[in-house]
Protein backbone atom coordinates (compact mmCIF):
# COMPACT_ATOMS: atom_id res chain seq x y z
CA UNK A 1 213.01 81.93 13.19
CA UNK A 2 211.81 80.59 9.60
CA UNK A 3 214.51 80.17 6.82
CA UNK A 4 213.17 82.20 3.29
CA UNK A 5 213.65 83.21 -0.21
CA UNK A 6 212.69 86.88 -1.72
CA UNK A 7 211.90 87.03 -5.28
CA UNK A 8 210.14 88.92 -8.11
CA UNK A 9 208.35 88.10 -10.93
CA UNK A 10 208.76 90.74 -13.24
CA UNK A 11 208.78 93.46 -10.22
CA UNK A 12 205.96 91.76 -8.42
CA UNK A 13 208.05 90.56 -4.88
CA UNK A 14 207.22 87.68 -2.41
CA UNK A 15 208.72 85.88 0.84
CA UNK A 16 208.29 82.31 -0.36
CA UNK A 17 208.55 79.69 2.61
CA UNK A 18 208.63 75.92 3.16
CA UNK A 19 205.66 74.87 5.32
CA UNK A 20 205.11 71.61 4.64
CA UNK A 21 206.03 70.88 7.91
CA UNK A 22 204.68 73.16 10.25
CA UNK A 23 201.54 73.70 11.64
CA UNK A 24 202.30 76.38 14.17
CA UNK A 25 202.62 79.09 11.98
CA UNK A 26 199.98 82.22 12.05
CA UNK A 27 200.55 83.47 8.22
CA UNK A 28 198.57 85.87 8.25
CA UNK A 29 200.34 87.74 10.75
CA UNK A 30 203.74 86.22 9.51
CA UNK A 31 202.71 87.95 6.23
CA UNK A 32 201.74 90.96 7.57
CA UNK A 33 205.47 90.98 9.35
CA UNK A 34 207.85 89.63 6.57
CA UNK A 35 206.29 92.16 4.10
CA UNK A 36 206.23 95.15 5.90
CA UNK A 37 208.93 97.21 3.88
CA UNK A 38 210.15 99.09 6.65
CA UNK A 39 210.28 96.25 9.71
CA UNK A 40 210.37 93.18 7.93
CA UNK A 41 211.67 91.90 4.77
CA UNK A 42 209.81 93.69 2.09
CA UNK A 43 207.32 92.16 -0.76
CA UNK A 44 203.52 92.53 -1.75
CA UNK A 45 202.89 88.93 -0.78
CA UNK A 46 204.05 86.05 1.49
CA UNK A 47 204.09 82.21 -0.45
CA UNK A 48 203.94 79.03 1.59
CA UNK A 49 204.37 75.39 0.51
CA UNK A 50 202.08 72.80 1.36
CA UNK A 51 201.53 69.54 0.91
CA UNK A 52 198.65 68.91 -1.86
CA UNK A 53 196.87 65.58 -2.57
CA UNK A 54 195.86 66.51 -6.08
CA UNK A 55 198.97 67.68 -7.58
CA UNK A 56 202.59 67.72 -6.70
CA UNK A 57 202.40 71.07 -3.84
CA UNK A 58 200.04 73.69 -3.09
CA UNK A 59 200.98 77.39 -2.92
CA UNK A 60 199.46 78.76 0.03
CA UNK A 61 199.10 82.73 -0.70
CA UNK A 62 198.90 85.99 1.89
CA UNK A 63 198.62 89.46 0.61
CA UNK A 64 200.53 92.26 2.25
CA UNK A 65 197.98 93.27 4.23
CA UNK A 66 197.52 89.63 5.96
CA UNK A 67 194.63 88.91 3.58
CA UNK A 68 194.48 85.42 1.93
CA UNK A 69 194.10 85.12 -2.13
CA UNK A 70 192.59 82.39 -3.56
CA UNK A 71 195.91 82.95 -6.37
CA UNK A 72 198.37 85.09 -7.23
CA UNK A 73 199.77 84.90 -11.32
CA UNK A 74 203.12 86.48 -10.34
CA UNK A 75 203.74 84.44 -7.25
CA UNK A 76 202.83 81.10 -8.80
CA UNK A 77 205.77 81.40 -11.33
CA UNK A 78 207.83 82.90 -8.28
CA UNK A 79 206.15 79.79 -6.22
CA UNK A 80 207.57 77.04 -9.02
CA UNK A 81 211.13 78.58 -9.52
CA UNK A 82 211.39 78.48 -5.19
CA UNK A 83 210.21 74.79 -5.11
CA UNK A 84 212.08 73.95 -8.14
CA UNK A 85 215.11 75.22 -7.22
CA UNK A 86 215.08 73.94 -3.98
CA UNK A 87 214.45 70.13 -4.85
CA UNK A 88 210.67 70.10 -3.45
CA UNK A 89 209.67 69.37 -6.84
CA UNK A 90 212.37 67.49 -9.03
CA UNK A 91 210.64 67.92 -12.49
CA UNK A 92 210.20 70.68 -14.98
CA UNK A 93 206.60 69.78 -15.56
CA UNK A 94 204.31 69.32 -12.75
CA UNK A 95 201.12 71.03 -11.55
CA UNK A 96 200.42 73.35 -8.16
CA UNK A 97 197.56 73.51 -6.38
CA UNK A 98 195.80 76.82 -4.96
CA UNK A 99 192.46 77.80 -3.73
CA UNK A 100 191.76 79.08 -7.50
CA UNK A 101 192.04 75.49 -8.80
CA UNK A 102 194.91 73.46 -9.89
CA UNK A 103 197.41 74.62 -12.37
CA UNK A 104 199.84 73.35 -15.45
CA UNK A 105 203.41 74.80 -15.21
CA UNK A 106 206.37 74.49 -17.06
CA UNK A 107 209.64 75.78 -16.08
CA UNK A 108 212.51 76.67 -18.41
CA UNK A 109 216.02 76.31 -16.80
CA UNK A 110 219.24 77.88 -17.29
CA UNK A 111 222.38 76.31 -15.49
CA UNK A 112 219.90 74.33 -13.56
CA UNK A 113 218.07 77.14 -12.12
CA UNK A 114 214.77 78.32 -13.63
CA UNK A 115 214.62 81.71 -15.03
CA UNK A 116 211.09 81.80 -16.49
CA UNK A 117 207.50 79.51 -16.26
CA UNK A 118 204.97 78.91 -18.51
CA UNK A 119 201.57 78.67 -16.44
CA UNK A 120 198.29 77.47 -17.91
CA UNK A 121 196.09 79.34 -16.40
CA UNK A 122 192.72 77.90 -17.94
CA UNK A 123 189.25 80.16 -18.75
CA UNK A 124 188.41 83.45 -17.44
CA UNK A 125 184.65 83.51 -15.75
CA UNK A 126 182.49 86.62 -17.23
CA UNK A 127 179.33 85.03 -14.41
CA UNK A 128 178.93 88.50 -12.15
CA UNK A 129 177.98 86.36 -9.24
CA UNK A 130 181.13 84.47 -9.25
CA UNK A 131 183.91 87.18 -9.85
CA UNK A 132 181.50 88.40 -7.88
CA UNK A 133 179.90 91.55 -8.74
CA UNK A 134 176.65 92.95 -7.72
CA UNK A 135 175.19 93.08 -11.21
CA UNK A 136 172.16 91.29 -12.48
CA UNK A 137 172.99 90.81 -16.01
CA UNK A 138 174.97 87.89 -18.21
CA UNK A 139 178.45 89.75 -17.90
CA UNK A 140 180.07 92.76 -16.67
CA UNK A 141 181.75 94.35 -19.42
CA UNK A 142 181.88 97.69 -20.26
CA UNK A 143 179.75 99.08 -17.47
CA UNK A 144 179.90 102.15 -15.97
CA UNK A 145 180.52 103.17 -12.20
CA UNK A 146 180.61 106.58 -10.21
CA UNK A 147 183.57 107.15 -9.03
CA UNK A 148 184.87 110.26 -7.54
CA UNK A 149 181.90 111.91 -8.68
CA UNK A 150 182.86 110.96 -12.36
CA UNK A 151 181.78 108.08 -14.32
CA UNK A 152 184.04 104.97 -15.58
CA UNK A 153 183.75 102.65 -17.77
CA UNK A 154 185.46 99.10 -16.18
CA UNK A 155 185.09 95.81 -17.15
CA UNK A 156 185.53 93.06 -14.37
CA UNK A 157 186.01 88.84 -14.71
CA UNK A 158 187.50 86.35 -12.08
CA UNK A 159 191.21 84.76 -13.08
CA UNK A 160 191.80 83.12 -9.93
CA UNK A 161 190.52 86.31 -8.42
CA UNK A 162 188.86 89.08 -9.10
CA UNK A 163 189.67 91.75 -11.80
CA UNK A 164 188.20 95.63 -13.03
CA UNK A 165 189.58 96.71 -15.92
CA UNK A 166 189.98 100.75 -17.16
CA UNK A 167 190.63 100.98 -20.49
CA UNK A 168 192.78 104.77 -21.05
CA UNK A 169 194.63 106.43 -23.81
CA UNK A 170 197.15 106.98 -21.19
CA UNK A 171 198.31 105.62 -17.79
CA UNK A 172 198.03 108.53 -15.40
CA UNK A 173 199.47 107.25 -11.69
CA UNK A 174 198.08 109.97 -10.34
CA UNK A 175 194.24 107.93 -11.39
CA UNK A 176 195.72 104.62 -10.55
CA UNK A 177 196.45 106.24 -7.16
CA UNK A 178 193.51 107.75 -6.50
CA UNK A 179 191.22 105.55 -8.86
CA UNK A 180 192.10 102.20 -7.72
CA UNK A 181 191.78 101.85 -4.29
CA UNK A 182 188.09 103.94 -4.60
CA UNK A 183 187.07 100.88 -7.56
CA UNK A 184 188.72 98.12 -5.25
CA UNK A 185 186.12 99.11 -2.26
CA UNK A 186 183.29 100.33 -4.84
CA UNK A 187 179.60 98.55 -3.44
CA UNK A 188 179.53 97.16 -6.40
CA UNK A 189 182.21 94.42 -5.69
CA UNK A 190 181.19 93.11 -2.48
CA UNK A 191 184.50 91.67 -1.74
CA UNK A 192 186.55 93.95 -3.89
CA UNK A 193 188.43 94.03 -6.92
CA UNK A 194 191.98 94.23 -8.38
CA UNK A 195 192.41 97.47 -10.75
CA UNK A 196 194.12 97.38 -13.92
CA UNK A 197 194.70 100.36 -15.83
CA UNK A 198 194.89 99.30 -19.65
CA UNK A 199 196.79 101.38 -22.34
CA UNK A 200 196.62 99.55 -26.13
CA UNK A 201 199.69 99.83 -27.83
CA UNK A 202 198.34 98.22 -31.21
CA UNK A 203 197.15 94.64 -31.52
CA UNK A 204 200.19 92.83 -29.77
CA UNK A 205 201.17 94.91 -27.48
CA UNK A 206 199.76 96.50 -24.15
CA UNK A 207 200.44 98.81 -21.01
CA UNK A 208 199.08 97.51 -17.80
CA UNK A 209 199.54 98.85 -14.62
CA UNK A 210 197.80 97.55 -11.25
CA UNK A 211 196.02 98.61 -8.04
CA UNK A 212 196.30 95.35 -5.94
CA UNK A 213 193.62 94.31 -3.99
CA UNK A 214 194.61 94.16 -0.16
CA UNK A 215 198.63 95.73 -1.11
CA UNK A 216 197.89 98.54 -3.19
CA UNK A 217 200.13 99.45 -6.61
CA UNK A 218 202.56 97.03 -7.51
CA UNK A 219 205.04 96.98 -10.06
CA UNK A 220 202.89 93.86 -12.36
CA UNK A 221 200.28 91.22 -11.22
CA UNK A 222 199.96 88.21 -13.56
CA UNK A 223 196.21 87.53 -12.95
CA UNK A 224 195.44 91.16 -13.72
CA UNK A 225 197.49 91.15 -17.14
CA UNK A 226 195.85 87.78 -17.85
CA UNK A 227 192.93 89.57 -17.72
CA UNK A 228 193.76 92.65 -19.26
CA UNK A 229 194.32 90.35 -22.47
CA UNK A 230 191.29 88.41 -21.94
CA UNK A 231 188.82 91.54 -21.90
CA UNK A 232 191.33 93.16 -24.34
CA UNK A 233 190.64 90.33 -27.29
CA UNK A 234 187.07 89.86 -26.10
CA UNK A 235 186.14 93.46 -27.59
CA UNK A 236 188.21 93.75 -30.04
CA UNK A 237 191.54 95.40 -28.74
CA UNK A 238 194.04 93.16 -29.49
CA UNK A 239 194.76 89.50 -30.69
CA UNK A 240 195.23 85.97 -28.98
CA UNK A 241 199.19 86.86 -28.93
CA UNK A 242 199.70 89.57 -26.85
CA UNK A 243 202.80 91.32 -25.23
CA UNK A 244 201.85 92.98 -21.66
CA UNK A 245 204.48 95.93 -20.56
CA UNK A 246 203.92 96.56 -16.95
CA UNK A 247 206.84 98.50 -14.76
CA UNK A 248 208.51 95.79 -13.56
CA UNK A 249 208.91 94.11 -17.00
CA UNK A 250 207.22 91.71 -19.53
CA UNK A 251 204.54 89.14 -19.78
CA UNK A 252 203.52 87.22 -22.71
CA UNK A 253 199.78 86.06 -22.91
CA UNK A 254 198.54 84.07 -25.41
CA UNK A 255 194.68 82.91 -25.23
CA UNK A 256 193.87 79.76 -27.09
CA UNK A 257 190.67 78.11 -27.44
CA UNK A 258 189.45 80.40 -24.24
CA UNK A 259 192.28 79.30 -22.30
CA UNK A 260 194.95 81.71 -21.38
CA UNK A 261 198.43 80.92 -20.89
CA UNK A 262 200.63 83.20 -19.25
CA UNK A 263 204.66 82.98 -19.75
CA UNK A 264 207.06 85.14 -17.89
CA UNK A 265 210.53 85.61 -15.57
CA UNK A 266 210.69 84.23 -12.03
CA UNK A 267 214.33 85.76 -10.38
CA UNK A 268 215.88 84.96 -6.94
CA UNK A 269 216.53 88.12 -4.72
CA UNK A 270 218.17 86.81 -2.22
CA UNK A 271 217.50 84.39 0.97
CA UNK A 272 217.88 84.72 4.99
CA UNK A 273 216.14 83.95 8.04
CA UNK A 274 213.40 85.70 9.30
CA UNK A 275 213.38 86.15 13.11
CA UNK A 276 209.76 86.86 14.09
């Protein structure tokens, strides 16, 4: 049995857990289990807390699917309000550590519970080899693919992990559907890609909805609308304040200097034990 906490981050859901102290655990396969939404709990990604030596934790992330992430943008506000909350980490300030790098947070509290986090979430990478992308130029922005015996135009840079970008006058879930998961396995990315469809709204304000690498569509991913504002000022689409609608709520991005900060709600759904 293993005690947990389900919560969302603007729709996005996780199973966070305490493993600081345990070194049994298979989390792959306990990710695989706690997410499943018929059997198990329910959520698009199991969190984990470890012990880090370079900052205060490190958020140890699993995908629905069992698959490891080197980050998750959602899940690391969802990751601070859970150790926060729960007196792993007794400041407001502090910094996580993940296989993407270590990160700046700031949680806001209400009542002494945190209802939103402000992450710094550094540079975007435009290198092709490192998002990566099979692609022998500088960077790999506005290229087109075949896909489903049409052409796209997608744009892709790494935020923690990979990202594809389709800009459209309107989100069709029928294409994010269809499109996504054929762009997520497309040669091109040899380890795959998150899919984010991207509707401009004007200048401030834009419509992203997500095709999630190794869980499929979700209702927000923070990396992806990080992203989706990065590429979205780099040509031209919007500014360096931006307000990103996805189903499961709102993210504010701002992108300063080349660094992107991402600020948005982390909520409690409930907690149990998990008998696996």
């Amino acid at each position: 049995m293993v005690k947990f906490a389900k919560l969302h981050g603007a729709g996005n859901d996780f199973v966070a857990i305490d493993g600081v102290e345990d070194e049994t655990w298979d989390y792959s396969e306990l990710a695989e289990k706690a997410c499943h939404r018929r059997f198990g709990v329910g959520a698009d990604g199991l969190l984990v807390v470890k012990p880090s030596e370079k900052a205060e934790c490190f958020m140890l992330y699993y995908n629905a699917d069992g698959s490891r992430a080197n980050m998750c943008g959602n899940g690391l506000r969802c990751f601070v309000k859970f150790v926060r909350d729960s007196g792993i980490v007794k400041t407001d300030r502090f910094q996580v550590e993940t296989f993407a790098g270590v990160f700046d947070v700031e949680a806001s509290t209400e009542g002494g519970k945190v209802k939103s986090v402000k992450v710094k979430m550094g540079g975007a990478v435009l290198a092709p080899e490192m998002i990566p992308v099979d692609y022998e130029g500088d960077r790999f922005i506005q290229q087109k693919i075949a896909v489903s015996g049409r052409t796209v135009e997608v744009s892709s840079i790494l935020v923690g992990v990979p990202h594809t970008m389709v800009f459209v006058d309107d989100i069709d879930m029928e294409e994010v559907l269809t499109l996504g998961p054929e762009i997520e396995k497309h040669p091109v990315f040899p380890e795959g890609t998150n899919v984010n469809f991207v509707k401009a709204v004007d200048r401030e304000n834009l419509v992203v909805y997500t095709w999630e690498r190794g869980c499929g569509h979700t209702l927000a991913c923070g990396t992806g609308i990080c992203a989706s504002a990065y590429v979205s000022n780099l040509i031209g689409i919007c500014g360096e304040s931006v307000s990103v609608e996805s189903p499961g709520g709102r993210i504010y991005i701002e992108i300063k200097d080349g660094i992107i900060y991402m600020d948005g709600p982390a909520v409690k759904i409930c907690e149990g034990i998990l008998e696996v």
